[in-house]
C-alpha atoms as a PDB file:
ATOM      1  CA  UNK A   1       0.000   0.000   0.000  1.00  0.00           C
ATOM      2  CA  UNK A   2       1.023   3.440  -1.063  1.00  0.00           C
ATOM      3  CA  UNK A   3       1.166   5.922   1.942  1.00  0.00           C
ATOM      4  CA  UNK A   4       0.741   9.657   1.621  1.00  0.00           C
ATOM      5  CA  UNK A   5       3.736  10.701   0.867  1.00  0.00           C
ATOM      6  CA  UNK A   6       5.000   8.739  -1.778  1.00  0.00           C
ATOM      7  CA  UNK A   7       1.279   9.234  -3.528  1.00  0.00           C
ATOM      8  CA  UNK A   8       2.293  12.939  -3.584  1.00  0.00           C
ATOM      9  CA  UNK A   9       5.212  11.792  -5.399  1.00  0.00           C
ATOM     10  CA  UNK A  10       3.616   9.859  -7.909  1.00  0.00           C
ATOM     11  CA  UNK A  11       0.722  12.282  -8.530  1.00  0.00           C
ATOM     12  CA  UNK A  12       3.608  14.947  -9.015  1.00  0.00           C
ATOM     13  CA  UNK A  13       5.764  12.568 -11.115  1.00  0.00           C
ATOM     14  CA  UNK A  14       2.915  12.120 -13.467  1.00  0.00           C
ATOM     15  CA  UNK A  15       1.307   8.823 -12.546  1.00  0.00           C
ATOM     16  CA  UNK A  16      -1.925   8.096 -14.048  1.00  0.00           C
ATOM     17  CA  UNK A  17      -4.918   7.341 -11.731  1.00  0.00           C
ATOM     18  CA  UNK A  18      -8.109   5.544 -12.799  1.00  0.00           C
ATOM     19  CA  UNK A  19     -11.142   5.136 -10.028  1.00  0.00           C
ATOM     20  CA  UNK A  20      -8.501   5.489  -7.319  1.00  0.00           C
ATOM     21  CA  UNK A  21      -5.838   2.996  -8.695  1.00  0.00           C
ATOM     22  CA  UNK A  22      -2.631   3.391 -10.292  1.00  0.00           C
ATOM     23  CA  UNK A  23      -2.670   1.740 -13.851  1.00  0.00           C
ATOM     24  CA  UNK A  24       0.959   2.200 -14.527  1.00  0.00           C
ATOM     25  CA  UNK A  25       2.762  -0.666 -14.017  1.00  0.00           C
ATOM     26  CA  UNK A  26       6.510  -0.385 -13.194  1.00  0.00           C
ATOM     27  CA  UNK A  27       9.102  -2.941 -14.114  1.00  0.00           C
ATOM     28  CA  UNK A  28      10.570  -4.469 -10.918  1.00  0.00           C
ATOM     29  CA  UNK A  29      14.360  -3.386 -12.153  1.00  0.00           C
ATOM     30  CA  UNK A  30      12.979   0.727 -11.582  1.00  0.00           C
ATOM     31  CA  UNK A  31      11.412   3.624 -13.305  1.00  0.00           C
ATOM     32  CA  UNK A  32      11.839   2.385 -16.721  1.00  0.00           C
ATOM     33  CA  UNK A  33      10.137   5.887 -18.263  1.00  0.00           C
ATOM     34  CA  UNK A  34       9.864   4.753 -21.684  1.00  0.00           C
ATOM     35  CA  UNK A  35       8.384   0.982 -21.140  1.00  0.00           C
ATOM     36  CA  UNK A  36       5.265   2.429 -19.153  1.00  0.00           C
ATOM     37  CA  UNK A  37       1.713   1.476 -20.415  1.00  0.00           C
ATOM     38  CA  UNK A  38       0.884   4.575 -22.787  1.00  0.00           C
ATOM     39  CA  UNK A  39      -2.183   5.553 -20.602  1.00  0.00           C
ATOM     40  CA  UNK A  40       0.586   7.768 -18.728  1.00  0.00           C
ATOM     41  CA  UNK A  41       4.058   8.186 -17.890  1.00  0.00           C
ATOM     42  CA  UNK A  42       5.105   7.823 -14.547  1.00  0.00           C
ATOM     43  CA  UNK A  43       8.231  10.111 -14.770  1.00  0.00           C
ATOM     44  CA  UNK A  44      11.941   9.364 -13.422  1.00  0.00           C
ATOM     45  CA  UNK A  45      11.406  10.906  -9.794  1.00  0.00           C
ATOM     46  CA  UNK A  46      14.612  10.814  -8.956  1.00  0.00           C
ATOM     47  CA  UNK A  47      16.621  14.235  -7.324  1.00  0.00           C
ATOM     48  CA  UNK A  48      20.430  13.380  -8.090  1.00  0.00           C
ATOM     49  CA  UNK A  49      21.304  16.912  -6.509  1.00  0.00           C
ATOM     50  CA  UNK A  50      20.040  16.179  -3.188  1.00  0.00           C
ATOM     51  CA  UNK A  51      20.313  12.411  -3.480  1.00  0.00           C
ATOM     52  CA  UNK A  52      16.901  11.642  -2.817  1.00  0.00           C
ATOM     53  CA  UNK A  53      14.725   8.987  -4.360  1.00  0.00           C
ATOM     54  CA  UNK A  54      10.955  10.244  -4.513  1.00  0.00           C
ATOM     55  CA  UNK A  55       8.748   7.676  -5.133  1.00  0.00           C
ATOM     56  CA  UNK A  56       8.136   3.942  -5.160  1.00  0.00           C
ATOM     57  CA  UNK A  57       8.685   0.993  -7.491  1.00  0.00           C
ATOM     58  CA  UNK A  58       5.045  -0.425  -8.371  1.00  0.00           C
ATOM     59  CA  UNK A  59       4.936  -3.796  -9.702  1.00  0.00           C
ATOM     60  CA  UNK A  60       0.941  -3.876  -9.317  1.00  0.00           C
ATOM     61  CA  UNK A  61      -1.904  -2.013  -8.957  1.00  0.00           C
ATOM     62  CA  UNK A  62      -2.407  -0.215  -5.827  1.00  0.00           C
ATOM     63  CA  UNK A  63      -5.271   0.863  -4.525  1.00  0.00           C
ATOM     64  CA  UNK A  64      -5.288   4.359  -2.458  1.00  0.00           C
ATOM     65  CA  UNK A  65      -8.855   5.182  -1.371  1.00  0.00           C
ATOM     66  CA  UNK A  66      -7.397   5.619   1.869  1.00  0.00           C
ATOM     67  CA  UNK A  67      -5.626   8.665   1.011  1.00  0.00           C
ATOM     68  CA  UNK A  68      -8.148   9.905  -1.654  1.00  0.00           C
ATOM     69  CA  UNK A  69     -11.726  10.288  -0.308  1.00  0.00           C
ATOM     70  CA  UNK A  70     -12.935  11.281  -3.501  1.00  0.00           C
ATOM     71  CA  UNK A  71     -14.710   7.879  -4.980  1.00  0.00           C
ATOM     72  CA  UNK A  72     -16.197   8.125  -8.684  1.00  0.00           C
ATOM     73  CA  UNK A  73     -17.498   4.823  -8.984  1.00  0.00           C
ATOM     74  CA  UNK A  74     -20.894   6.049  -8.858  1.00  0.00           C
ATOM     75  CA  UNK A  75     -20.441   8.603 -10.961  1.00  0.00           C
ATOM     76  CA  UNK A  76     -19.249   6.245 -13.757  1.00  0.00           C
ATOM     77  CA  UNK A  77     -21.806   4.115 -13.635  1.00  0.00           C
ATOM     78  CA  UNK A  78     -24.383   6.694 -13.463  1.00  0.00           C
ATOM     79  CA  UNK A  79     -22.694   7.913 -16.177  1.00  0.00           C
ATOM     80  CA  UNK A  80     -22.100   4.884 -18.333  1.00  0.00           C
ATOM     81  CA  UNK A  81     -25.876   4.480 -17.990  1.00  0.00           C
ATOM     82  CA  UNK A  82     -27.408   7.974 -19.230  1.00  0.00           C
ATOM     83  CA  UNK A  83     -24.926   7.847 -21.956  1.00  0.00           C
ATOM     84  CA  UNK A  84     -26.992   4.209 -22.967  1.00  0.00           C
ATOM     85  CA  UNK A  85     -29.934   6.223 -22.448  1.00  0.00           C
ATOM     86  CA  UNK A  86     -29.641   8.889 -24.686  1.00  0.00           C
ATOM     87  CA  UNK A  87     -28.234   6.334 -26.897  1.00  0.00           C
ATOM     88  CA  UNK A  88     -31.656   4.114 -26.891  1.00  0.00           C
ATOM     89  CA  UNK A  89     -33.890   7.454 -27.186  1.00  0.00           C
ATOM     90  CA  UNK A  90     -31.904   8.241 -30.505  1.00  0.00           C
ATOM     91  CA  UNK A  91     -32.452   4.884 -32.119  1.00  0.00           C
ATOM     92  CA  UNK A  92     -28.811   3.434 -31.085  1.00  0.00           C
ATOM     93  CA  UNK A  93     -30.223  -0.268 -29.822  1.00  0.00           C
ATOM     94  CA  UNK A  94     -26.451  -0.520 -27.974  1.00  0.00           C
ATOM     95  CA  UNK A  95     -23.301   0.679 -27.738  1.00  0.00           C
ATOM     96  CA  UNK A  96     -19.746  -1.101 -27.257  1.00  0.00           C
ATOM     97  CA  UNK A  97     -17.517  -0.154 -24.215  1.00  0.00           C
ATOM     98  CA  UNK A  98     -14.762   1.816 -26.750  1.00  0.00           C
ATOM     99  CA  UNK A  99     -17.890   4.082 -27.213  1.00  0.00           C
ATOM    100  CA  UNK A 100     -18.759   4.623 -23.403  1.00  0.00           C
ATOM    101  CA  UNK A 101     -15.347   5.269 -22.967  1.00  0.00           C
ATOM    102  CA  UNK A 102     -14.987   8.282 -25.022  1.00  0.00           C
ATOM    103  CA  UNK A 103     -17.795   9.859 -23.556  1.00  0.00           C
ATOM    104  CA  UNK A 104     -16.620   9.432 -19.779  1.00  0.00           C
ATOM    105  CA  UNK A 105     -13.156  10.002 -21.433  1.00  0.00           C
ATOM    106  CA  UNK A 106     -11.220   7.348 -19.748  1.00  0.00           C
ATOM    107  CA  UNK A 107      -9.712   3.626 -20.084  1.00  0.00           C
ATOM    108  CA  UNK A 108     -12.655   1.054 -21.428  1.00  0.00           C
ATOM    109  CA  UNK A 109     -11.217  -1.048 -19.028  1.00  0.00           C
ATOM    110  CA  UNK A 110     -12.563   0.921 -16.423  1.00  0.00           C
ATOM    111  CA  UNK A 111     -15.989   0.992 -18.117  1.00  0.00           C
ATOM    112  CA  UNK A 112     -15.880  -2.336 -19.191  1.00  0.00           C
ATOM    113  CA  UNK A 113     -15.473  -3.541 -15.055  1.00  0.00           C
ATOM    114  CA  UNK A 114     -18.621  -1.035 -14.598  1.00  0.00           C
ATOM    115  CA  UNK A 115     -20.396  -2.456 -16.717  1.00  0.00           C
ATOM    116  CA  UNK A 116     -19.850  -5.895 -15.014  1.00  0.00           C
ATOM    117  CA  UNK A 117     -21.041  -4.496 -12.138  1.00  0.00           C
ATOM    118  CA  UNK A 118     -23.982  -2.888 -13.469  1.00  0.00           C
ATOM    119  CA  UNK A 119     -24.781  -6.019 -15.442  1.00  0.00           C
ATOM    120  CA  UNK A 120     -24.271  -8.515 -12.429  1.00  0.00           C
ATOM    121  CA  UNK A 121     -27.191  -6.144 -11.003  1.00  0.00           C
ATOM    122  CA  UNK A 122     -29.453  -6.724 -13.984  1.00  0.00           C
ATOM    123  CA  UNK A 123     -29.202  -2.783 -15.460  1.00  0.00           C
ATOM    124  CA  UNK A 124     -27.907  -3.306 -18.525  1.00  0.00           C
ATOM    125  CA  UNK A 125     -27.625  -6.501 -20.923  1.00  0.00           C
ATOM    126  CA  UNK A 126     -24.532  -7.026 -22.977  1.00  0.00           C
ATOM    127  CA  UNK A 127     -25.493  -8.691 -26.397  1.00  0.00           C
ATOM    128  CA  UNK A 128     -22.643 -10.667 -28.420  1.00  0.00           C
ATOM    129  CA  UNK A 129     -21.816 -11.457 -31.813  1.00  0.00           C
ATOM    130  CA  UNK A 130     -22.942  -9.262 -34.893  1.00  0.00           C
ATOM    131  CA  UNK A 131     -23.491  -5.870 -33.388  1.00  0.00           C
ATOM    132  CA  UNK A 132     -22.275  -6.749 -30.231  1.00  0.00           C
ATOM    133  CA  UNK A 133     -22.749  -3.979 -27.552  1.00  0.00           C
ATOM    134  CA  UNK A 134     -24.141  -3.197 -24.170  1.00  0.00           C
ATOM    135  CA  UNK A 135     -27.732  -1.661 -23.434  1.00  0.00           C
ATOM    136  CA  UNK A 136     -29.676  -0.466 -20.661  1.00  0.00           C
ATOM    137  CA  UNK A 137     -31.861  -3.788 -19.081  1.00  0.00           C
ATOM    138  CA  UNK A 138     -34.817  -1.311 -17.805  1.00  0.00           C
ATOM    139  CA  UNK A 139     -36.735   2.071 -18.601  1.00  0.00           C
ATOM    140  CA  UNK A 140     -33.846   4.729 -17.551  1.00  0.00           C
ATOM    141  CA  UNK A 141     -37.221   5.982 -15.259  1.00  0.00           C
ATOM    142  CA  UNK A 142     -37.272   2.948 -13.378  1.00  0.00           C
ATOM    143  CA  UNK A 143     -33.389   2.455 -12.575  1.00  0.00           C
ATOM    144  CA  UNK A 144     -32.704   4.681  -9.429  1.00  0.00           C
ATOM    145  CA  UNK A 145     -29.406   6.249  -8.544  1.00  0.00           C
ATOM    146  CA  UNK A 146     -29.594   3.950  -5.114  1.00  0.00           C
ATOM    147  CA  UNK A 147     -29.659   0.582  -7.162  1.00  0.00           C
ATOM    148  CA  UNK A 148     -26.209   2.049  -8.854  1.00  0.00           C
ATOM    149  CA  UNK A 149     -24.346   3.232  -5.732  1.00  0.00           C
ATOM    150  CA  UNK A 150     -25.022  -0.270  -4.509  1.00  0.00           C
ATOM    151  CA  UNK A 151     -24.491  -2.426  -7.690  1.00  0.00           C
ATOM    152  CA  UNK A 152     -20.840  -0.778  -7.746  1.00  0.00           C
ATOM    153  CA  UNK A 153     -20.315  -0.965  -4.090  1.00  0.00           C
ATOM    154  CA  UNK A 154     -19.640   2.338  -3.613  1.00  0.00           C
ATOM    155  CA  UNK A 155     -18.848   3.365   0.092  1.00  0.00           C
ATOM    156  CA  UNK A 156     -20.111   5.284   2.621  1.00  0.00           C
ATOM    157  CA  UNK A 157     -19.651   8.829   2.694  1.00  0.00           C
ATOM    158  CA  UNK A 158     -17.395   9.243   5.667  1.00  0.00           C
ATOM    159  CA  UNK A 159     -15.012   6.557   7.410  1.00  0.00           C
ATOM    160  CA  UNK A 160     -14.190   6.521  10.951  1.00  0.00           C
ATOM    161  CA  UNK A 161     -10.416   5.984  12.617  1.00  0.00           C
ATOM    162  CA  UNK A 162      -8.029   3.529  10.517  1.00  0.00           C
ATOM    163  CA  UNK A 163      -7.186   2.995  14.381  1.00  0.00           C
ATOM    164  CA  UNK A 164      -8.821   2.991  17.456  1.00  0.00           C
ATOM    165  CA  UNK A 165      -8.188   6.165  19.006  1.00  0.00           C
ATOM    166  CA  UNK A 166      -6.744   6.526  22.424  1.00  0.00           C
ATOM    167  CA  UNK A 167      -9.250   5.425  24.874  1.00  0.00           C
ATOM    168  CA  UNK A 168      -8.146   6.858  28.094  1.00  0.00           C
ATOM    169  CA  UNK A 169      -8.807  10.432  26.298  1.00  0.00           C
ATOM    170  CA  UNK A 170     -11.975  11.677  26.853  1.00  0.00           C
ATOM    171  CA  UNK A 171     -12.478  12.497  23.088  1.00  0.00           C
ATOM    172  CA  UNK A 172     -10.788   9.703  21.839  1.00  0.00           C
ATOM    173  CA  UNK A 173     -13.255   7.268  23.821  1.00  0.00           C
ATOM    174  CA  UNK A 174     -16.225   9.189  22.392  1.00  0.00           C
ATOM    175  CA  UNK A 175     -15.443  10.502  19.030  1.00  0.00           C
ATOM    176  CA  UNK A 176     -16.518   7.623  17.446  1.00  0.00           C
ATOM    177  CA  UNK A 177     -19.707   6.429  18.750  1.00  0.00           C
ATOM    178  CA  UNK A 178     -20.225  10.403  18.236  1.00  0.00           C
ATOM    179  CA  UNK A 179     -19.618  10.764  14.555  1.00  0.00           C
ATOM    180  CA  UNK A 180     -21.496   7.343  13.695  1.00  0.00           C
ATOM    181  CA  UNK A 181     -24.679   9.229  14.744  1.00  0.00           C
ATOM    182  CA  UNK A 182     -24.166  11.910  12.668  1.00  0.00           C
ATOM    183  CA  UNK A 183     -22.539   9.882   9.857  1.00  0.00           C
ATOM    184  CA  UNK A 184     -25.514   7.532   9.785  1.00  0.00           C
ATOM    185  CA  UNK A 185     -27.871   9.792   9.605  1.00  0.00           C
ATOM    186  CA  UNK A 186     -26.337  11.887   6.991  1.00  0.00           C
ATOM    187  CA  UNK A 187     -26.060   8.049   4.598  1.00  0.00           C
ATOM    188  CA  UNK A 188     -29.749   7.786   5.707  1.00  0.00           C
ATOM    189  CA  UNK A 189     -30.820  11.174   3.560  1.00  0.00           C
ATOM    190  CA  UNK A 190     -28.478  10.247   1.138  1.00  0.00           C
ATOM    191  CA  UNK A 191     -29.472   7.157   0.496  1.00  0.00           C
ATOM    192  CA  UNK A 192     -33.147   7.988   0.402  1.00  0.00           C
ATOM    193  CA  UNK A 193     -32.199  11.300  -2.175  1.00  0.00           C
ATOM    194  CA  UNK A 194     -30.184   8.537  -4.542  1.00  0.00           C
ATOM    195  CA  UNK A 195     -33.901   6.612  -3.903  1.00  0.00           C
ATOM    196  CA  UNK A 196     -35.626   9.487  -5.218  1.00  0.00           C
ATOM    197  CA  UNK A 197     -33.593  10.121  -8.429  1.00  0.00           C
ATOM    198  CA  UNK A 198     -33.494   8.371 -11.534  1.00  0.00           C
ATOM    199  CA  UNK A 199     -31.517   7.845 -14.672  1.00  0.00           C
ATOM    200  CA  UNK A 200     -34.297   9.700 -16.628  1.00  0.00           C
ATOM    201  CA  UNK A 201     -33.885  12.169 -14.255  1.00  0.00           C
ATOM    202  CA  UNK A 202     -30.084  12.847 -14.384  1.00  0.00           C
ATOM    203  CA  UNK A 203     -30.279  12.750 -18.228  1.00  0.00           C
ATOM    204  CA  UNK A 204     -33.068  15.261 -18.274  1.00  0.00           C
ATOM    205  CA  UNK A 205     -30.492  18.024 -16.036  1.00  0.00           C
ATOM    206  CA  UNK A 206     -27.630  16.773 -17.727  1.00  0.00           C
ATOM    207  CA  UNK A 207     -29.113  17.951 -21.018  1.00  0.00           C
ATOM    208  CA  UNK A 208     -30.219  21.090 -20.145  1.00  0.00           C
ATOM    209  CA  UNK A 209     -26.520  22.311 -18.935  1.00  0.00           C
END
């Protein structure tokens, strides 16, 4: 696992970051610049002057959602799925994951695993062979944002203490059962506003921006 600093680093070196994981993928002999995956460079971050090494070798993909709170799972799928709406209300029965893509602007492989997701959840249906290409499963009225946050298992807004704080503080024994109060009932409105909203819905503001 990548820790804070050394994300700065690779953020800063140029590492490429898709849905909070680092799709670069380092040779195990160093920062071999020009044999990185063309989705992004991840740039020699080496300071001879001061003789520092910044950064990390990465011989996988890491995931940091610890350090980034930002999660945009949801917001690909919900994405990936008014795109195949608008497609379906202009006559286009599907469309392939190299298409999604370009609209969201990012790898299909990302698109392709949220569509997995939203397919395992039965809201959209791939279809193979001749004209082979994904489709929405149900009326874009009748898919809410709720069943998307939990068909890509999206987490909850706000996470508590990594670690248990320090008990024999006063605040440290209560913060938590605290904040889980307020946390839960902040997911509760959430949850029932996702509830409320719709594909159709999020297509109709998204076209009148």
């Amino acid at each position: 696992m990548v820790n804070a600093p050394h994300l700065v680093a690779l953020v800063r070196a140029g590492a490429t970051f898709i849905n909070d994981q680092l799709i670069d993928r380092v040779p195990t002999t160093g920062f071999g610049v020009n044999q990185l995956t063309p989705a992004g460079r991840l740039r020699r971050a080496l300071n001879d002057r001061r003789g520092l090494t910044v950064g990390i070798v990465v011989t996988e993909a890491i995931t940091i959602g610890e350090v980034m709170a930002a999660n945009s799972r949801l917001t690909i799928a919900t994405h990936v799925l008014a795109w195949l709406a608008l497609a379906q209300r202009r006559g286009q029965e599907v469309l392939t994951s190299d298409q999604v893509a370009a609209s969201v602007n990012t790898n299909p492989v990302i698109i392709r695993r949220s569509l997995g997701d939203l397919r395992r959840a039965g809201l959209v249906e791939v279809r193979r062979g001749a004209g082979a290409g994904w489709r929405l499963a149900r009326a874009p009225e009748e898919i809410t944002l709720l069943e998307v946050y939990e068909a890509v298992g999206a987490e909850a807004p706000f996470g508590l203490h990594r670690t248990e704080p320090n008990l024999e503080c006063p605040v440290g024994r209560g913060i938590r059962p605290a904040l889980s109060e307020v946390y839960g009932r902040v997911e509760r409105v959430m949850r029932r506003t996702l509830a409320d909203t719709s594909i159709n819905d999020v297509l109709r503001e998204t076209l009148m921006n």
